[in-house]
C-alpha atoms as a PDB file:
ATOM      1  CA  UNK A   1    -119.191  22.025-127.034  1.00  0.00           C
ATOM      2  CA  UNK A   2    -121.852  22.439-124.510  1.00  0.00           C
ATOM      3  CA  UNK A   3    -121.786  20.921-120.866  1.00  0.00           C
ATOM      4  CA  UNK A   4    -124.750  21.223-118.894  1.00  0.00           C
ATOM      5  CA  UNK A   5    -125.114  19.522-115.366  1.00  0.00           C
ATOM      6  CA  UNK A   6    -127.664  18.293-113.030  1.00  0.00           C
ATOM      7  CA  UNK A   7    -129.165  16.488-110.448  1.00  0.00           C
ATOM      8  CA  UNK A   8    -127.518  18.187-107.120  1.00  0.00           C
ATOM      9  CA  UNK A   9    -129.853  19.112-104.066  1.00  0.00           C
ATOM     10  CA  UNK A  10    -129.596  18.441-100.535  1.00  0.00           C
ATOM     11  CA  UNK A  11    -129.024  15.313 -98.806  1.00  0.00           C
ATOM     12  CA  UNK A  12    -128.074  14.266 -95.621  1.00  0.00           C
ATOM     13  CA  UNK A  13    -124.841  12.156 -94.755  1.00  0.00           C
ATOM     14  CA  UNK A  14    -124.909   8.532 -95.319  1.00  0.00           C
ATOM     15  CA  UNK A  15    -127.108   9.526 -98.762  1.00  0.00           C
ATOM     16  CA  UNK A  16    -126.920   9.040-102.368  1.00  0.00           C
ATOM     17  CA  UNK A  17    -127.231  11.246-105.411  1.00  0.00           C
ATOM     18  CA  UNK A  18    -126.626  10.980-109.288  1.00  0.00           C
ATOM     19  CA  UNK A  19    -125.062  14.068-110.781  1.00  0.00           C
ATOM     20  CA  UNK A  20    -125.997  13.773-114.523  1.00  0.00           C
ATOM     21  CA  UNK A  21    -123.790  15.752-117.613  1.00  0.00           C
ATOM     22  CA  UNK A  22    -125.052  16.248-120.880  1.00  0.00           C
ATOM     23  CA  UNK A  23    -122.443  17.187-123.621  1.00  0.00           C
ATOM     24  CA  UNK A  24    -122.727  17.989-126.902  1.00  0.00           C
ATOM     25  CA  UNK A  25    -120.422  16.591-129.472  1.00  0.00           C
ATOM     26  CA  UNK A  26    -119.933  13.808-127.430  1.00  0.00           C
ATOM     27  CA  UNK A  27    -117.190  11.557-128.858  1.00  0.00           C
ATOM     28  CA  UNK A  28    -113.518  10.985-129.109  1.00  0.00           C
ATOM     29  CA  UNK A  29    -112.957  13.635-132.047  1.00  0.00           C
ATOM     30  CA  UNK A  30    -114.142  16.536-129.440  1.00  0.00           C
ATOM     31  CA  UNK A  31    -112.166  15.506-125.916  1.00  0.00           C
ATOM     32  CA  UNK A  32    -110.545  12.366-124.790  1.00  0.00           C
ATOM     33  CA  UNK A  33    -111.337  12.353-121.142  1.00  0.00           C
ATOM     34  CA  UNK A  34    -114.545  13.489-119.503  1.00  0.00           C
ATOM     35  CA  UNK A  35    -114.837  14.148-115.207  1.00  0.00           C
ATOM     36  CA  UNK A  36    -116.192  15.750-112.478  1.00  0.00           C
ATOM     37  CA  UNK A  37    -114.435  18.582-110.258  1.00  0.00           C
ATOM     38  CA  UNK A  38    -115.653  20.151-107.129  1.00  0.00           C
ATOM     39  CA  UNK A  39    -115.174  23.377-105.494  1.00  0.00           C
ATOM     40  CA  UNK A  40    -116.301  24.294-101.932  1.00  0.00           C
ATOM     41  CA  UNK A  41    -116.280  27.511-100.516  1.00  0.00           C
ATOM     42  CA  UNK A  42    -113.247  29.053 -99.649  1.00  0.00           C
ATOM     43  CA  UNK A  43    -111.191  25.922-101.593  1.00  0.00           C
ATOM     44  CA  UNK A  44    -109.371  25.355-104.911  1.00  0.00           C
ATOM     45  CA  UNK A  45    -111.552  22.974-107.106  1.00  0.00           C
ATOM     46  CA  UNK A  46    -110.041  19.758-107.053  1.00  0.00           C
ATOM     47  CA  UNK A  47    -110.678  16.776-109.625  1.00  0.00           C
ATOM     48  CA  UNK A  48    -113.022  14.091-108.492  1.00  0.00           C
ATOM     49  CA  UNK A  49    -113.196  11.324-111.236  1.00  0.00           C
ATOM     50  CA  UNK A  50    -112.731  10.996-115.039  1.00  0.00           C
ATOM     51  CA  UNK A  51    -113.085   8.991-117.550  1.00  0.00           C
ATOM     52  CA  UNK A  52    -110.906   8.793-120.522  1.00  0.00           C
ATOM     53  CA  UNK A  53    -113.486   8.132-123.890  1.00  0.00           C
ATOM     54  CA  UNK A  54    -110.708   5.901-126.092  1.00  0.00           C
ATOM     55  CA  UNK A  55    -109.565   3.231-123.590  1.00  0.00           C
ATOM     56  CA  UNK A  56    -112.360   3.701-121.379  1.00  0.00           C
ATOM     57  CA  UNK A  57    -109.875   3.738-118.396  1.00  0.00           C
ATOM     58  CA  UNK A  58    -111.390   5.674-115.199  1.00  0.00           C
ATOM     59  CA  UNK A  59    -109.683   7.424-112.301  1.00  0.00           C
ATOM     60  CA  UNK A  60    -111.102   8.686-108.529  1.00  0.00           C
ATOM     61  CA  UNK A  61    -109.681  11.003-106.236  1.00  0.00           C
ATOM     62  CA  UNK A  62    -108.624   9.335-102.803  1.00  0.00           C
ATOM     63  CA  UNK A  63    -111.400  11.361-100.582  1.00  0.00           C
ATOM     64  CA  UNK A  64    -114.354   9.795-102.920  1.00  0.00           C
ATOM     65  CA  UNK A  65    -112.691   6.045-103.664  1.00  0.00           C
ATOM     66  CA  UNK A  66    -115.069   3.504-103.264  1.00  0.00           C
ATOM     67  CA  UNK A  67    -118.069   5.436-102.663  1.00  0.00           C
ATOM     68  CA  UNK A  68    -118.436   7.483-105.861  1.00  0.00           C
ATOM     69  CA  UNK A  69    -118.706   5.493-109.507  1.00  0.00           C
ATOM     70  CA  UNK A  70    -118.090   7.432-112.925  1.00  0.00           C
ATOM     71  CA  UNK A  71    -119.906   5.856-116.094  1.00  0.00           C
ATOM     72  CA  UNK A  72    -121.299   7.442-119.680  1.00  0.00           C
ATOM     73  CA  UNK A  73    -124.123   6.851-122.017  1.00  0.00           C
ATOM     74  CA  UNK A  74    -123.076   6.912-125.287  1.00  0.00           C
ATOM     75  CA  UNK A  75    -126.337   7.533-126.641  1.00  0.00           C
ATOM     76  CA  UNK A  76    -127.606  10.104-124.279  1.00  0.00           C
ATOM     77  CA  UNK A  77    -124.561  11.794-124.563  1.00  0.00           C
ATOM     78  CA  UNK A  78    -123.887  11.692-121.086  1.00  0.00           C
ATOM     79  CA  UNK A  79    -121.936  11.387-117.995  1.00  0.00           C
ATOM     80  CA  UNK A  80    -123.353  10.540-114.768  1.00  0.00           C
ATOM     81  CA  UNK A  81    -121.889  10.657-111.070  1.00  0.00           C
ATOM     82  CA  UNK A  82    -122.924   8.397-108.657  1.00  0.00           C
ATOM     83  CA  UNK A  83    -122.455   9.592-105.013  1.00  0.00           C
ATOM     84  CA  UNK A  84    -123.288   6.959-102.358  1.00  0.00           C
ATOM     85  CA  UNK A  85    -122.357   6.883 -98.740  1.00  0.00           C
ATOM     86  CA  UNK A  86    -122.221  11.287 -98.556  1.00  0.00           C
ATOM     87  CA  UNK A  87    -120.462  13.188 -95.916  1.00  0.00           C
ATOM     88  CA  UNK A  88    -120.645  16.409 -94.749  1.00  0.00           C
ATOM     89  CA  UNK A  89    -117.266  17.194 -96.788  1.00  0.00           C
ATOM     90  CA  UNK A  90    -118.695  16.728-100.122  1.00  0.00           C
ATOM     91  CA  UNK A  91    -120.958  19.776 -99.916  1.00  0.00           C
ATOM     92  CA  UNK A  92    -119.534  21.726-102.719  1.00  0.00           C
ATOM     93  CA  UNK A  93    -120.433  23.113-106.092  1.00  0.00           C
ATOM     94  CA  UNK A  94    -119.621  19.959-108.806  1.00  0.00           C
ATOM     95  CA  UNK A  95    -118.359  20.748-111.898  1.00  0.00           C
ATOM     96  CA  UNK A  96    -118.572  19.011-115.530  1.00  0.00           C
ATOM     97  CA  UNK A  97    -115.262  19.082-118.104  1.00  0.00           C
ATOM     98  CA  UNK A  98    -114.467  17.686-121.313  1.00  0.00           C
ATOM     99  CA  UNK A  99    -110.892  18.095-122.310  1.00  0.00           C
ATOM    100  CA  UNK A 100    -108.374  16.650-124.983  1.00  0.00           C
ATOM    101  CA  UNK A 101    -106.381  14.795-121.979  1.00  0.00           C
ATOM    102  CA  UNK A 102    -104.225  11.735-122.762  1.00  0.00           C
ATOM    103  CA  UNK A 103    -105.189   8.955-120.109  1.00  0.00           C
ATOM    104  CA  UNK A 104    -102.114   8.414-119.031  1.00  0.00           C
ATOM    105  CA  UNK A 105    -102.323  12.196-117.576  1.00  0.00           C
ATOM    106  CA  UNK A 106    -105.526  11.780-116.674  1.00  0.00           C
ATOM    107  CA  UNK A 107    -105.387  10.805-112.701  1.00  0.00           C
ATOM    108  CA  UNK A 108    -103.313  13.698-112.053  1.00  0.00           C
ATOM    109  CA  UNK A 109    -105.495  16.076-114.331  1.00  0.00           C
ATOM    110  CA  UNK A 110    -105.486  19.846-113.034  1.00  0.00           C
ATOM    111  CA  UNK A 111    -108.705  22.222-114.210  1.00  0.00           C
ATOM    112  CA  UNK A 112    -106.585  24.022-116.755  1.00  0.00           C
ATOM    113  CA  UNK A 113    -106.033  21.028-118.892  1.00  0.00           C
ATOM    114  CA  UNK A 114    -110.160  20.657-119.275  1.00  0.00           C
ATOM    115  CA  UNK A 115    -111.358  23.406-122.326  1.00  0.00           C
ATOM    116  CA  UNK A 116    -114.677  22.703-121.887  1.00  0.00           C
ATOM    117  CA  UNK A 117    -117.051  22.980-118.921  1.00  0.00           C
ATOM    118  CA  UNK A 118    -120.547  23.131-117.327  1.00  0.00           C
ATOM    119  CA  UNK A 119    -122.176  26.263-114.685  1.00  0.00           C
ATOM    120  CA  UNK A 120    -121.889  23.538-111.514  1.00  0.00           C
ATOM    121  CA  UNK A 121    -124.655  22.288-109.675  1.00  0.00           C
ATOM    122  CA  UNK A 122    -124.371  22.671-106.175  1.00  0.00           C
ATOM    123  CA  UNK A 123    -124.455  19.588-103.631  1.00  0.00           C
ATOM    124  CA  UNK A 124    -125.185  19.534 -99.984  1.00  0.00           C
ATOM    125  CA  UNK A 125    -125.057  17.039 -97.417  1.00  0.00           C
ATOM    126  CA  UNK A 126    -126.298  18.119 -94.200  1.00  0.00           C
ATOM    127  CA  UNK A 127    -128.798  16.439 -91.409  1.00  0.00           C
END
């Protein structure tokens, strides 16, 4: 399975960005749940948002609630990030996984239950 991000840069605070994920194999049979992690500098990478692919159930993390939305493309194979309303504390380096994770486990999800994931692309918010 192949993860491959994109779409960070720099923005400054009160902007948006997409953060786009193209995975190979994308399906049910490969992974159940699909997210987004970030790690800034000097920080343990923490889970952002998933999505679980057979009940279509998604999850946020409390700092990014209401301003981030998690969605797929079935036929593009991919999973996008949508990051409105940016503050300084979401500069970090965003990561893509894919990982046979039951939903119900899925809002609690640590990296080491993901088997597959993406090189990061790096997002900066800064005026």
């Amino acid at each position: 399975v192949q993860v491959v991000e994109s779409g960070g840069g720099l923005v400054q605070p009160g902007g948006s960005l997409r953060l786009s994920c193209t995975v190979s194999r994308f399906g049910v049979d490969n992974y159940a749940t699909i997210g987004w992690f970030r790690q800034a500098p000097g920080k343990e990478r923490e889970g952002i948002s998933f999505i679980n692919l057979k009940d279509e159930r998604t999850c946020y993390g409390g700092k990014v609630q209401g301003r981030f939305t998690i969605s797929t493309d079935i036929a593009k194979n991919t999973l996008y990030l949508q990051m409105n309303s940016l503050k300084s504390e979401d500069t970090a380096t965003y990561y893509c996984a894919a990982g046979s994770v039951a939903s119900i486990l899925m809002c609690g999800a640590s990296p080491e239950m993901f088997d597959y994931w993406g090189q990061g692309t790096q997002v900066a918010v800064s005026s």
